[in-house]
N, C-alpha and C. Protein backbone atom coordinates (compact mmCIF):
# COMPACT_ATOMS: atom_id res chain seq x y z
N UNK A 1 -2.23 36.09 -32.14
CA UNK A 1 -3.22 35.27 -31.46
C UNK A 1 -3.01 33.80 -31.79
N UNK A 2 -2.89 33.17 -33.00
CA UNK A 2 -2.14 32.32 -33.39
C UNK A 2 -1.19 31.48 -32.67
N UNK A 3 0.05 32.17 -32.40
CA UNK A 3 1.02 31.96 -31.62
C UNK A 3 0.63 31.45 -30.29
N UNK A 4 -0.07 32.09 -29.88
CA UNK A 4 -0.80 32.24 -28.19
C UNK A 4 -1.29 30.66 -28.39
N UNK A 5 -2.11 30.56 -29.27
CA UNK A 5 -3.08 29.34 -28.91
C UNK A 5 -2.66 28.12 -29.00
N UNK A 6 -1.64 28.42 -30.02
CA UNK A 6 -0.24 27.01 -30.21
C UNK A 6 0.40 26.85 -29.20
N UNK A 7 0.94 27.36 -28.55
CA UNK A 7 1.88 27.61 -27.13
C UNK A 7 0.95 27.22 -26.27
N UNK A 8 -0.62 27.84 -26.44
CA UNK A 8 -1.72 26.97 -25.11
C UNK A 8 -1.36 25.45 -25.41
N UNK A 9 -1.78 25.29 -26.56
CA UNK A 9 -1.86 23.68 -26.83
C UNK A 9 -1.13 22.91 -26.26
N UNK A 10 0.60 23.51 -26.80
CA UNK A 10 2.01 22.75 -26.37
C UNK A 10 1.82 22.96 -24.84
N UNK A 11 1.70 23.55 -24.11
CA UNK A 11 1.21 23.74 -22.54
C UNK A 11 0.44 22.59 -22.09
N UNK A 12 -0.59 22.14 -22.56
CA UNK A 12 -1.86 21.55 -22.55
C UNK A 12 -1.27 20.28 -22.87
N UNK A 13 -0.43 20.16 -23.96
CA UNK A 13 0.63 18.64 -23.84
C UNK A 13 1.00 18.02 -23.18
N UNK A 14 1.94 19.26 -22.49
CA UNK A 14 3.08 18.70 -21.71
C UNK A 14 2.69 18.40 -20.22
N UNK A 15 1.59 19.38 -20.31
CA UNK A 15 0.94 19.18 -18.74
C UNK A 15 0.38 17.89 -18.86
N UNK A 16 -0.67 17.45 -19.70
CA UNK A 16 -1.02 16.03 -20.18
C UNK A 16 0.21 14.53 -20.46
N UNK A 17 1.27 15.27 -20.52
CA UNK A 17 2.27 13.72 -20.62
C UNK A 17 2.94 13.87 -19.17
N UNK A 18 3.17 14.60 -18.52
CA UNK A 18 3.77 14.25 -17.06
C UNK A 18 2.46 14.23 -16.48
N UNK A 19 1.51 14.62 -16.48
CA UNK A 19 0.60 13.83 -15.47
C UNK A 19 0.37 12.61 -15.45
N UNK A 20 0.64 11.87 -16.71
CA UNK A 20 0.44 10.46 -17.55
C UNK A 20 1.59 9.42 -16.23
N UNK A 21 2.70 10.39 -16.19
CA UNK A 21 3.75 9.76 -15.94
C UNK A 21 3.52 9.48 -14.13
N UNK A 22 2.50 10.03 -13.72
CA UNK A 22 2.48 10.47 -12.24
C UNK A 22 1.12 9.91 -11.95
N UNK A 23 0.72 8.67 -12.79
CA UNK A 23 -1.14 8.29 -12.64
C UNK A 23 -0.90 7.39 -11.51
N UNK A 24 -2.12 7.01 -11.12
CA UNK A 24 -2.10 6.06 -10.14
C UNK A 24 -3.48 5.67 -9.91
N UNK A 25 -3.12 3.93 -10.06
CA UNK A 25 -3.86 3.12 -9.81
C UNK A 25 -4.16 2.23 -9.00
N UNK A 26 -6.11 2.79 -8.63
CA UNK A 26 -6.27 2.34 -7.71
C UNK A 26 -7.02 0.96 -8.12
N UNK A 27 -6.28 -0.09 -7.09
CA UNK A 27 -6.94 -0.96 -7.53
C UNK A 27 -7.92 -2.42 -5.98
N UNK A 28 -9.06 -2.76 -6.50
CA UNK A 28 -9.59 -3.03 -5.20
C UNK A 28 -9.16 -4.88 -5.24
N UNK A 29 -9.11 -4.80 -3.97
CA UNK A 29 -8.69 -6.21 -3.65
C UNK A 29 -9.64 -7.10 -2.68
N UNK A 30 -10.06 -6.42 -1.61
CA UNK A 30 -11.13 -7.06 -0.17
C UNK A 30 -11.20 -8.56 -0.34
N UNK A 31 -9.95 -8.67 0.31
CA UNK A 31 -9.37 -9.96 1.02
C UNK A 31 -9.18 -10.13 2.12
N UNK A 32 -9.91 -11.02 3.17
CA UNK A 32 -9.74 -10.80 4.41
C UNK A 32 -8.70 -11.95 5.18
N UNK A 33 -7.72 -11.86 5.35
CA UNK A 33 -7.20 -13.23 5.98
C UNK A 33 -7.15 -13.09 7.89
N UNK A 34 -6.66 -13.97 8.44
CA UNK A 34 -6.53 -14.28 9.63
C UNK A 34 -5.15 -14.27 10.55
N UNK A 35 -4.99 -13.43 10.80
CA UNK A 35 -3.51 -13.46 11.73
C UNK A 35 -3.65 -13.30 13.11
N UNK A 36 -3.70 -14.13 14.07
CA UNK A 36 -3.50 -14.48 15.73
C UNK A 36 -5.20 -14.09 15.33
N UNK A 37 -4.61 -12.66 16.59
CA UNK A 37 -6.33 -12.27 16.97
C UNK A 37 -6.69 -11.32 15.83
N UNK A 38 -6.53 -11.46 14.96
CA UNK A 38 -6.93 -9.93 13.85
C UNK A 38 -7.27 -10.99 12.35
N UNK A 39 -8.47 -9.99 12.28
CA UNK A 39 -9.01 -10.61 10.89
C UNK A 39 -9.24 -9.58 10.23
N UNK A 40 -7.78 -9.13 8.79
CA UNK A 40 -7.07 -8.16 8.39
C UNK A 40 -8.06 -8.41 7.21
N UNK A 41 -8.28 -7.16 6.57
CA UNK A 41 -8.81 -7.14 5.54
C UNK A 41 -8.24 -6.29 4.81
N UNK A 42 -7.55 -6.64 3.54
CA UNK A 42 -6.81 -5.75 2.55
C UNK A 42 -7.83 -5.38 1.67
N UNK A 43 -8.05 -4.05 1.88
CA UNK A 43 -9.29 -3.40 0.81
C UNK A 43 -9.06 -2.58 -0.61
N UNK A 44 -7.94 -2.60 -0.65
CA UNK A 44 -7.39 -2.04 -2.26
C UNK A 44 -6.18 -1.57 -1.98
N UNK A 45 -5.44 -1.39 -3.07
CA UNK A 45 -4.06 -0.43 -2.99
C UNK A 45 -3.89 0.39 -4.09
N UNK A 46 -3.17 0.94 -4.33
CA UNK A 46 -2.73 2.31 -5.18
C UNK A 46 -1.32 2.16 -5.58
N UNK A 47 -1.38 2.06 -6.64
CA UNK A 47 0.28 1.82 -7.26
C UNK A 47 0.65 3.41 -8.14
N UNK A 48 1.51 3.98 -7.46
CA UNK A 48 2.10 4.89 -8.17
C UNK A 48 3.73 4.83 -8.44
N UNK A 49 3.85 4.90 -10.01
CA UNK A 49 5.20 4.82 -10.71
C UNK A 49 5.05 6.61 -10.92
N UNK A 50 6.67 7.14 -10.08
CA UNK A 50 6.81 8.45 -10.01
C UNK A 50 8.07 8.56 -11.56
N UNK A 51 8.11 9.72 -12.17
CA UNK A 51 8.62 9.91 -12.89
C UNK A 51 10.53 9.82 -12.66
N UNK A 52 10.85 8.89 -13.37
CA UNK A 52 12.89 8.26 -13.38
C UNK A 52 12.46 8.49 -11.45
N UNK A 53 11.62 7.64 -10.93
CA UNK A 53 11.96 7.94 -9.48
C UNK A 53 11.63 6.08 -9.35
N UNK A 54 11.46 5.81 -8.31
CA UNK A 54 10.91 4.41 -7.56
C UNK A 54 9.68 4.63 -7.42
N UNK A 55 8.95 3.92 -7.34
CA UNK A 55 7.30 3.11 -6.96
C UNK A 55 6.67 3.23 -5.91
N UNK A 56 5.99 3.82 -5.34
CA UNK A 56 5.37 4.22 -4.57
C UNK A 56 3.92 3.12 -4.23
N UNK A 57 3.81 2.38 -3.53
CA UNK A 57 2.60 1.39 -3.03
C UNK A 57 1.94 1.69 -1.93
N UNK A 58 0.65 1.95 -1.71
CA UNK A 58 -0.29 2.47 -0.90
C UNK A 58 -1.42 1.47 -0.33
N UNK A 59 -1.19 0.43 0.61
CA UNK A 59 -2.07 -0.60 0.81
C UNK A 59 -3.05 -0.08 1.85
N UNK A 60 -4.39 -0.04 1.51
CA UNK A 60 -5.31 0.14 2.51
C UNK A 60 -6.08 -0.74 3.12
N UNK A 61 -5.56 -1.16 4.72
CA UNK A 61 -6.18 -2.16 5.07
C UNK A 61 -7.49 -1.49 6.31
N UNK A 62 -7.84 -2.70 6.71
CA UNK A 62 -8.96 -2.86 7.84
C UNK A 62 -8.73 -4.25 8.72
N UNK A 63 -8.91 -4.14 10.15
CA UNK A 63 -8.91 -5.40 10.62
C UNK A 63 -10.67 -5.41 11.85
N UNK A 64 -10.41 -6.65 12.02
CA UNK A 64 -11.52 -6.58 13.46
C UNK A 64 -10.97 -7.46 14.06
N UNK A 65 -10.78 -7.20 15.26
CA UNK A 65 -10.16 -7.79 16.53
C UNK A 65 -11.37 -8.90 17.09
N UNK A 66 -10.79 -9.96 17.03
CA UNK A 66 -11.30 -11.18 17.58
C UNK A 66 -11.54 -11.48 18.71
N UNK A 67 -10.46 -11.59 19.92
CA UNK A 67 -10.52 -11.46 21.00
C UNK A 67 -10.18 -10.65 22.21
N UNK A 68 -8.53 -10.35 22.08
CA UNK A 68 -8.15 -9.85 23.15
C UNK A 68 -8.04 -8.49 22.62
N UNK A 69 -9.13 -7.11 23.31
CA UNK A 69 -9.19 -6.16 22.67
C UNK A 69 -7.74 -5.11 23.41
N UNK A 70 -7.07 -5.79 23.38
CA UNK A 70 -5.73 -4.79 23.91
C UNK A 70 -4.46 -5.20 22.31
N UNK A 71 -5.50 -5.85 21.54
CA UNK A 71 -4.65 -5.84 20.23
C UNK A 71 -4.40 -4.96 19.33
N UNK A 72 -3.40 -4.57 18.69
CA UNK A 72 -3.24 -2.81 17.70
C UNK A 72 -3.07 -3.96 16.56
N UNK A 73 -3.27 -2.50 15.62
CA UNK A 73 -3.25 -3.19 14.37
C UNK A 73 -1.89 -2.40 14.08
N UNK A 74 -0.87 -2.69 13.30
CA UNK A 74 0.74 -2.01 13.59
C UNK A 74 1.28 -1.85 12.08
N UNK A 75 1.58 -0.92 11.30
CA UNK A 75 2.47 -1.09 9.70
C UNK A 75 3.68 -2.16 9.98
N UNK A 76 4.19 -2.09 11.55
CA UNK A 76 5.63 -3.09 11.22
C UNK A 76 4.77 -4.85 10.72
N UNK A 77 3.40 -4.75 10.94
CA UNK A 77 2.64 -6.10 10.83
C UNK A 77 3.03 -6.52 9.09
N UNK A 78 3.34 -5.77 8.33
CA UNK A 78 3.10 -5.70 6.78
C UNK A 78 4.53 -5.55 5.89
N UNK A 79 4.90 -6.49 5.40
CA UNK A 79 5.62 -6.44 3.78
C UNK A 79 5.51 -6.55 2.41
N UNK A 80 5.98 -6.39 1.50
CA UNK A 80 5.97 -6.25 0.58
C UNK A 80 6.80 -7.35 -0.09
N UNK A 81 6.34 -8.11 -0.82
CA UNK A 81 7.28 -9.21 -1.09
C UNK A 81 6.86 -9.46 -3.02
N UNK A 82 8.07 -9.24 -3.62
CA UNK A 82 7.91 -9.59 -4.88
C UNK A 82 8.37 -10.42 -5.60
N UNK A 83 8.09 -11.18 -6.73
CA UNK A 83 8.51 -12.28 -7.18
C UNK A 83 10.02 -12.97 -6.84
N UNK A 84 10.88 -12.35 -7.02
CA UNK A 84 12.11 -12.70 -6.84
C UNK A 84 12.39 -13.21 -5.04
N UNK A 85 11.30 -12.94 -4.31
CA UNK A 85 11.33 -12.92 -3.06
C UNK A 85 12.13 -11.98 -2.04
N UNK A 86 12.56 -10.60 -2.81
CA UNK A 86 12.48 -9.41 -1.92
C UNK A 86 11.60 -8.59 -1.31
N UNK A 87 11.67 -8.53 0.33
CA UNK A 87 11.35 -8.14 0.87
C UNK A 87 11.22 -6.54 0.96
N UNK A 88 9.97 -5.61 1.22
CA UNK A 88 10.29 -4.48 0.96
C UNK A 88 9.12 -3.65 2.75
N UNK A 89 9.76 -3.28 2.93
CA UNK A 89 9.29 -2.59 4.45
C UNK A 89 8.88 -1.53 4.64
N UNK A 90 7.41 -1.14 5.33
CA UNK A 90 6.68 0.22 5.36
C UNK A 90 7.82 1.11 5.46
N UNK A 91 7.36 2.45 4.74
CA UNK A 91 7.64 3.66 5.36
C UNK A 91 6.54 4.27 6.41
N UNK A 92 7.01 4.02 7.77
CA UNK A 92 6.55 4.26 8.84
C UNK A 92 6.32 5.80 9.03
N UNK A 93 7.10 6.54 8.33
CA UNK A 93 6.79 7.92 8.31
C UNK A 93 5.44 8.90 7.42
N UNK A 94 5.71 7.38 6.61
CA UNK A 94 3.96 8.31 5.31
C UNK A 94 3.14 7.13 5.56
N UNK A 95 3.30 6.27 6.71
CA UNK A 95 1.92 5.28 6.80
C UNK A 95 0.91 5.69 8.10
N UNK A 96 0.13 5.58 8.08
CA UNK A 96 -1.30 5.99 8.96
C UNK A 96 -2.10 4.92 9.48
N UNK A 97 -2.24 4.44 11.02
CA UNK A 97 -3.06 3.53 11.35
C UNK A 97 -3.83 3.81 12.82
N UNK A 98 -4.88 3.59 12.47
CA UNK A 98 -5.77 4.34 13.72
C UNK A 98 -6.35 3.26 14.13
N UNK A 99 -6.09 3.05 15.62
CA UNK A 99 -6.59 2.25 16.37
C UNK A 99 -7.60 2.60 17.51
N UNK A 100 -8.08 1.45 18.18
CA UNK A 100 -9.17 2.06 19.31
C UNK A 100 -8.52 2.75 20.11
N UNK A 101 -8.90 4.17 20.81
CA UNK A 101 -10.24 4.38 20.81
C UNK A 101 -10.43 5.72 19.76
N UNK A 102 -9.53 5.93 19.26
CA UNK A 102 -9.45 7.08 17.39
C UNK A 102 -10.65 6.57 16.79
N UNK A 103 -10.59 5.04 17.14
CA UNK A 103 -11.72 4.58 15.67
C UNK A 103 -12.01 3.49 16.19
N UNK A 104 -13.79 2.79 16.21
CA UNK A 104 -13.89 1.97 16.46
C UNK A 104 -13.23 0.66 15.77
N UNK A 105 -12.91 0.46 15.08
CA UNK A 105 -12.41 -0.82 14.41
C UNK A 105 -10.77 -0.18 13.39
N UNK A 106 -9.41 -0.78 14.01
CA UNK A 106 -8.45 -0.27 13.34
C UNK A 106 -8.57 -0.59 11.89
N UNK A 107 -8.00 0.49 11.35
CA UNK A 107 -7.65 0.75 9.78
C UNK A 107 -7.08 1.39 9.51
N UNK A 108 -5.95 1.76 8.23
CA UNK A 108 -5.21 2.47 8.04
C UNK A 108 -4.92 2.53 6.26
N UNK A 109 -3.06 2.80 6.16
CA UNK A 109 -2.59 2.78 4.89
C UNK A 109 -1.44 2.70 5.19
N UNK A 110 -0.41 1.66 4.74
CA UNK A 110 0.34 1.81 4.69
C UNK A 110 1.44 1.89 3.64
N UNK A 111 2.17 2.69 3.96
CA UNK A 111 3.16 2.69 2.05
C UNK A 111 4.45 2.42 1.98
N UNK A 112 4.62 1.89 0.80
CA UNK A 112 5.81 1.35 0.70
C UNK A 112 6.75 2.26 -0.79
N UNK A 113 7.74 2.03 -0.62
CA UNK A 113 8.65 2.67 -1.70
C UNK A 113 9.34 1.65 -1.94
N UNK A 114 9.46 1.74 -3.50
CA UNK A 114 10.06 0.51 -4.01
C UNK A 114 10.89 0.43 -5.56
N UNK A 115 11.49 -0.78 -6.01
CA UNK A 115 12.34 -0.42 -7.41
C UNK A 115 11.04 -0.03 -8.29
N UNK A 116 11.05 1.29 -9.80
CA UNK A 116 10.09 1.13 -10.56
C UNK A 116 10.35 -0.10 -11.08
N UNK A 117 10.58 -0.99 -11.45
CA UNK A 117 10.35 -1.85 -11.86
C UNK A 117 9.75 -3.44 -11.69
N UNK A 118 9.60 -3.20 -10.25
CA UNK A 118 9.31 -4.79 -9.48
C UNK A 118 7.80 -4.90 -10.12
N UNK A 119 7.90 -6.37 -10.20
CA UNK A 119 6.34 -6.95 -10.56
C UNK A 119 5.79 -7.87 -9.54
N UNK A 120 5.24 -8.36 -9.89
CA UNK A 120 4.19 -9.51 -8.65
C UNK A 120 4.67 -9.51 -7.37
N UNK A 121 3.43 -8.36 -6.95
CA UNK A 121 3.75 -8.58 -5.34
C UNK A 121 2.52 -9.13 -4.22
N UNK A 122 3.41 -9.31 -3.09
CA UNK A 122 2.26 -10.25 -2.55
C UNK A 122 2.64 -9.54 -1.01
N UNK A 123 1.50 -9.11 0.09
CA UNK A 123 1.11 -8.87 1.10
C UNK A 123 1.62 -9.67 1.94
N UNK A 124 2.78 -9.44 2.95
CA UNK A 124 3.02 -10.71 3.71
C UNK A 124 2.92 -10.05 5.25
N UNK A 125 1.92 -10.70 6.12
CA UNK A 125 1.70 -10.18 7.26
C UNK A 125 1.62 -10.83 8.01
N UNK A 126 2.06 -10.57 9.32
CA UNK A 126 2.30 -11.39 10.59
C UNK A 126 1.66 -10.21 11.87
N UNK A 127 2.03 -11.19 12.59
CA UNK A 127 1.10 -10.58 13.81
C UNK A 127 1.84 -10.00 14.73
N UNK A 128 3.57 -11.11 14.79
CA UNK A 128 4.30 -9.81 15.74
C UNK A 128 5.62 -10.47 15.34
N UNK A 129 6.30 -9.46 14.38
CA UNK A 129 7.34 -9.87 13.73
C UNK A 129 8.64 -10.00 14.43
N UNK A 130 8.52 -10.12 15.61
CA UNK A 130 9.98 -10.30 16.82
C UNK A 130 9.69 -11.63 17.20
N UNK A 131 8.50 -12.35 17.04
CA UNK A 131 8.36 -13.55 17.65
C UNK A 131 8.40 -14.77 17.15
N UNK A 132 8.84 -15.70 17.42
CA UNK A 132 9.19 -17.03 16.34
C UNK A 132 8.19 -17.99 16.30
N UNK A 133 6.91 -17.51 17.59
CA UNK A 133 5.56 -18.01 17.29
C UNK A 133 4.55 -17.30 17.27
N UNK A 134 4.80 -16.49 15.79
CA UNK A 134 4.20 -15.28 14.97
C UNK A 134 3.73 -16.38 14.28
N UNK A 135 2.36 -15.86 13.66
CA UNK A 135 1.70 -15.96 12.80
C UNK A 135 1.80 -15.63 11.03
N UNK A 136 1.73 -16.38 10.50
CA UNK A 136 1.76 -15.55 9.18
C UNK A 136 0.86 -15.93 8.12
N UNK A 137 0.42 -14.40 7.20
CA UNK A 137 -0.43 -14.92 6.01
C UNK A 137 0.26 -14.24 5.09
N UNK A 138 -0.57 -14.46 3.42
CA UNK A 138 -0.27 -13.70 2.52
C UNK A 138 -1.39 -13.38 1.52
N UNK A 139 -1.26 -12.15 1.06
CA UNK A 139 -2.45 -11.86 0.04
C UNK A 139 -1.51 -11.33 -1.51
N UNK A 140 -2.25 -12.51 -2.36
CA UNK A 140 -1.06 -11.50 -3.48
C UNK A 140 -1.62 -10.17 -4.02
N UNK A 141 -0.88 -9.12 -4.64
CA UNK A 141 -2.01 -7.78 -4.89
C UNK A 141 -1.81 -8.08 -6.26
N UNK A 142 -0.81 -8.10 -7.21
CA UNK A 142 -0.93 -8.39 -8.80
C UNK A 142 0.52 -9.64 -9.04
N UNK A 143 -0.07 -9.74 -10.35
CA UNK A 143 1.39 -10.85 -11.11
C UNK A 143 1.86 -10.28 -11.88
């Protein structure tokens, strides 16, 4: 019986240090900036460092459309930009954005994959990234 309960423990460890390794933090931001017709509001993100893997970033935004209601709110709108000034680009496949008429007011998540190691990053969003009279803002998320 002994044996048993030591082996629970060491169980109870190990399950406790890789979950450690797999946490994620959410953290709130509600920053609203202004791009063309959309007044984007970055409402928190989620930073997950996956175990000897890359970084996983989860930005959850909100916008409200200003004027012309034939405007989407789009993940290609959003980068990832970190100190060194690399650029890092949704994964369009694990990001989610629901626009009218799904939802009255678009919102979503979009995520990014990235080096574990990058630090200070900053939100860089534009309104229509093919156009050379695009709009642009930035929100930083940490330093």
């Amino acid at each position: 019986m002994k044996k048993f309960s030591i082996l629970f423990l060491l169980v109870i460890m190990v399950a406790a240090g890789c979950s450690s390794e797999r946490a994620i933090a959410h953290i709130p931001v509600e920053e609203t900036v202004t791009v063309g017709d959309l007044d984007i509001t970055i409402e928190s993100f989620e930073d997950q460092t996956k175990r000897n893997r890359n970084r996983t970033v989860t930005v959850n935004v909100s916008a409200k459309i200003a004027h012309d209601k034939n405007t989407e709110l789009r993940a290609e709108y959003f980068t990832l930009v970190d100190a060194e000034g690399n650029r890092y680009y949704p994964n369009l496949s694990k990001s989610q954005i629901w626009n009218p008429p799904l939802s009255p007011e678009p919102h979503g998540q979009i995520n990014f994959e990235l080096p574990r190691n990058t630090r200070s990053l900053a939100v860089a969003i534009t309104n229509n990234p093919l156009s050379k009279n695009a709009e642009y803002s930035t929100v930083t998320l940490m330093y």
